[in-house]
Structures are given as C-alpha cells and as structure tokens.
Protein backbone atom coordinates (compact mmCIF):
# COMPACT_ATOMS: atom_id res chain seq x y z
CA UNK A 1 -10.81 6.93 7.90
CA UNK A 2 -11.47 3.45 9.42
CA UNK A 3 -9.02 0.76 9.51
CA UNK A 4 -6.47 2.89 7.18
CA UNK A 5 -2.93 2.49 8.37
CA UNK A 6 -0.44 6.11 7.41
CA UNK A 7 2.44 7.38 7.58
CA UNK A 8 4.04 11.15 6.98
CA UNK A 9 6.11 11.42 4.49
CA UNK A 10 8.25 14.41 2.84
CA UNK A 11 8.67 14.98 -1.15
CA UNK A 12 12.27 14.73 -2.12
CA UNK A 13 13.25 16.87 -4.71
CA UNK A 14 14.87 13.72 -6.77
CA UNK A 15 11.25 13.19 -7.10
CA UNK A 16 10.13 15.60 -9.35
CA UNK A 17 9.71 16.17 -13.03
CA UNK A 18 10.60 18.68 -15.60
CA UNK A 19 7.89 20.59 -14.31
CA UNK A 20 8.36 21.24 -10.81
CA UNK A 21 5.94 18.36 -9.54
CA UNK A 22 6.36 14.65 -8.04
CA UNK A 23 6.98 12.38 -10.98
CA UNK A 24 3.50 10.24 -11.58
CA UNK A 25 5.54 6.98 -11.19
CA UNK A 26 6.95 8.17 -7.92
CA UNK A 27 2.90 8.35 -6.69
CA UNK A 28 3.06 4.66 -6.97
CA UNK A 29 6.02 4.26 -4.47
CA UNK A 30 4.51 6.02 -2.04
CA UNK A 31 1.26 3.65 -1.69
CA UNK A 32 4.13 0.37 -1.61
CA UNK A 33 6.31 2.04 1.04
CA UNK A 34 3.09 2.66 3.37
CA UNK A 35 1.18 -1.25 1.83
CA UNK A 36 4.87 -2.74 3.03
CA UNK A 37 4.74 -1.19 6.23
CA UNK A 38 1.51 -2.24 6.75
CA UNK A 39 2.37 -5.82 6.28
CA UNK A 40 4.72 -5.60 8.60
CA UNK A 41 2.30 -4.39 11.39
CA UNK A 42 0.33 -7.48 10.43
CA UNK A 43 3.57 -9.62 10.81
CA UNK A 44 4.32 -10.07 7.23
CA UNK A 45 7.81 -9.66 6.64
CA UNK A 46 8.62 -9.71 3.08
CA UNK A 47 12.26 -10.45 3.48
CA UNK A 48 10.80 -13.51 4.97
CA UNK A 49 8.51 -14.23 2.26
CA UNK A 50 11.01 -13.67 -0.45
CA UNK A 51 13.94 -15.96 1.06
CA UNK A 52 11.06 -18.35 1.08
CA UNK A 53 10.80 -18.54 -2.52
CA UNK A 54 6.92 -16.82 -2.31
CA UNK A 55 6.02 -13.92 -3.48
CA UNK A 56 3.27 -11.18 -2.73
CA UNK A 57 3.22 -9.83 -5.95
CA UNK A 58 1.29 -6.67 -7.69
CA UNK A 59 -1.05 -7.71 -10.04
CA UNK A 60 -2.69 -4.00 -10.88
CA UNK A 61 -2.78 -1.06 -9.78
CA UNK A 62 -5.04 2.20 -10.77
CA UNK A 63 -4.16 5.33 -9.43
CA UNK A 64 -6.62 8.66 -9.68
CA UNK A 65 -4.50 11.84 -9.53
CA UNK A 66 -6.63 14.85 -7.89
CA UNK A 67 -3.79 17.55 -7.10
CA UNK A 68 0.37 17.51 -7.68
CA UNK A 69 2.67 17.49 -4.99
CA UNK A 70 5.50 19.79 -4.64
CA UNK A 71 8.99 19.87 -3.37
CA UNK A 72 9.08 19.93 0.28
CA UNK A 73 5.47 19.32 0.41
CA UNK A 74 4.62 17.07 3.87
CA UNK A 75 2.03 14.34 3.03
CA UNK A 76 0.43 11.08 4.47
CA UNK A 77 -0.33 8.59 2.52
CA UNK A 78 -2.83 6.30 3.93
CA UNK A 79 -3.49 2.48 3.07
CA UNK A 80 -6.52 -0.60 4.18
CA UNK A 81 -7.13 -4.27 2.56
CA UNK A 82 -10.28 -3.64 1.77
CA UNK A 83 -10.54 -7.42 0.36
CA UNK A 84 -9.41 -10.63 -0.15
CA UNK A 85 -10.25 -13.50 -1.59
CA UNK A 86 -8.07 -17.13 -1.81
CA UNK A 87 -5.58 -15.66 -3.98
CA UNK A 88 -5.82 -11.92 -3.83
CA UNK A 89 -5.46 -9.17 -1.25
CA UNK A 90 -7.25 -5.76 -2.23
CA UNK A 91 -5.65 -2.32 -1.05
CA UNK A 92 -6.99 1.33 -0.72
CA UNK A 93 -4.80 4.04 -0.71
CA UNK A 94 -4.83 7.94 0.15
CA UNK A 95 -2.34 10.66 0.05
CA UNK A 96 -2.93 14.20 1.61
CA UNK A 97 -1.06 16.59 1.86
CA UNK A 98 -0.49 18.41 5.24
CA UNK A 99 -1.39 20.44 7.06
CA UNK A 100 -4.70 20.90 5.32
CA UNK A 101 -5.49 17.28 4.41
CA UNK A 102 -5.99 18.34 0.56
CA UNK A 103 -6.82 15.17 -1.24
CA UNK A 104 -3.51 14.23 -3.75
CA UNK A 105 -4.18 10.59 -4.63
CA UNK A 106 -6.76 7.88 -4.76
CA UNK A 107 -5.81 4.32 -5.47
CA UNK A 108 -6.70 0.87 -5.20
CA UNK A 109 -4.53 -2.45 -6.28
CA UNK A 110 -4.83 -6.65 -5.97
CA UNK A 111 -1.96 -8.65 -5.24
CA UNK A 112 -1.75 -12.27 -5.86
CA UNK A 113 0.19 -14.91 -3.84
CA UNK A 114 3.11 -16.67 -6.16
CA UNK A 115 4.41 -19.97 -5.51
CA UNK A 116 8.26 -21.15 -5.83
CA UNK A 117 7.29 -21.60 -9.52
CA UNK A 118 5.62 -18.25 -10.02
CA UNK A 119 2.07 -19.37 -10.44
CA UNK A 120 -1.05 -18.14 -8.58
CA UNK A 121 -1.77 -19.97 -5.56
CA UNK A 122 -3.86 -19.95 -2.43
CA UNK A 123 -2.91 -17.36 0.42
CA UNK A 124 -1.06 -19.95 3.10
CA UNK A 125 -3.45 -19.97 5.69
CA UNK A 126 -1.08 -18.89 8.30
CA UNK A 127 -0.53 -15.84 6.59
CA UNK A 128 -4.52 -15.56 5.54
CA UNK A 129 -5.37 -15.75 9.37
CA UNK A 130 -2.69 -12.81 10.17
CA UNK A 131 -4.59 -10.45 7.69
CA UNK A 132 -8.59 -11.35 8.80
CA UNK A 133 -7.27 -10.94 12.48
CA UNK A 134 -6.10 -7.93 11.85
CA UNK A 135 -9.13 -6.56 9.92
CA UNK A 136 -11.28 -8.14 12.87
CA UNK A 137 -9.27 -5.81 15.57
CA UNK A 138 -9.32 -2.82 13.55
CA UNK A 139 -12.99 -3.30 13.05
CA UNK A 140 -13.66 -3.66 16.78
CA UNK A 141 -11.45 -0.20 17.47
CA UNK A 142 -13.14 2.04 15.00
C-alpha cells in the first residue's frame, strides 16, 4: 500500500465488549495512535503544538467495520494523508489482522488546524511544507 505508514499492534483484553470482541470505540484509537505517530515521522510533535496554544483537531471521522478483532489478536493498522487543503489534512486508515492480512477496518477522517481562539485557520506554512515534503518523498520511493 503506497505511502501508508503502520505499526503492529496487540488487542488488550481491557478492550473488549460484552461480547468477546474489541469495543467499536476502541477501533477509533487505534487509527489516532498510528495518525500521531505518523506526525511525528513528519516532525509534528503535538506536545509542541498543544503548548503552543494550536490545535490539530478531528473534525470527522467514518469508520467501515469488515471483521471483529479478538483478544490477543496481532494487527497493523495502517495510515496516509491522502489530502489537504488550507485548513484540512485528510487521512486513510487500515487495520489487518496478522498473520493473514484479513481486512478489519477501513477509515478515513479531516482534521482542521485551530487557532489560540479555537477557530479554523490556515495550516502554518512551516508545518504545511513538512507534510507535502513528506508526501513528495514517499511518492518518489514507491
């Protein structure tokens, strides 16, 4: 899958329902842990934005649930911006589990850069230019 950064990741049983099976909010987790560590890579630190007074913040989400996760399942879950525009950054997200690579999750989500006050603003460009040059260089490896 092009451009997609992942991570493995194991199901905790503190994650699961009633019924034996990850939780459906706990899906959503997942696809911020790996989005987070993916901003990172791009040299995003949100502890850095935060103490700022910014905010990256989740605007919507839509998640499409193909199979359940169990406990002790291994999984990756796999994120790419797929977009952006002067406000908004656009994610992808999928979550296999292992060893088979059985689809579990397809997702997609917008965030939307917050000023001091809260409000929509432009991207900075400083932090505009770290996310184009890194969807230039993953272009050029893949």
């Amino acid at each position: 899958m092009r451009g997609f950064h992942e991570i493995e990741l194991q199901v905790r049983d503190y994650e699961l329902d009633q019924f034996g099976v990850v939780n459906k909010s706990v899906y959503s987790s997942y696809c911020q842990h790996v989005q987070q560590e993916l901003m990172g890579l791009i040299g995003i630190n949100a502890v850095d934005v935060v103490s700022s007074g910014e905010a990256l913040a989740l605007c919507e989400m839509t998640l499409k649930f193909l199979n359940p996760l169990r406990s002790g399942d291994r999984f990756v879950t796999k994120v790419r911006i797929s977009n952006s525009s002067a406000a908004r950054f656009y994610f992808e997200y999928y979550i296999f589990k292992l060893p088979d690579y059985e689809p579990i999750l397809e997702a997609k989500s917008s965030g939307v850069w917050l000023d001091k006050n809260h409000r929509p603003v432009r991207i900075p460009a400083d932090l505009k230019a770290k996310f184009v040059k890194f969807i230039r260089e993953e272009d050029k490896s893949n």
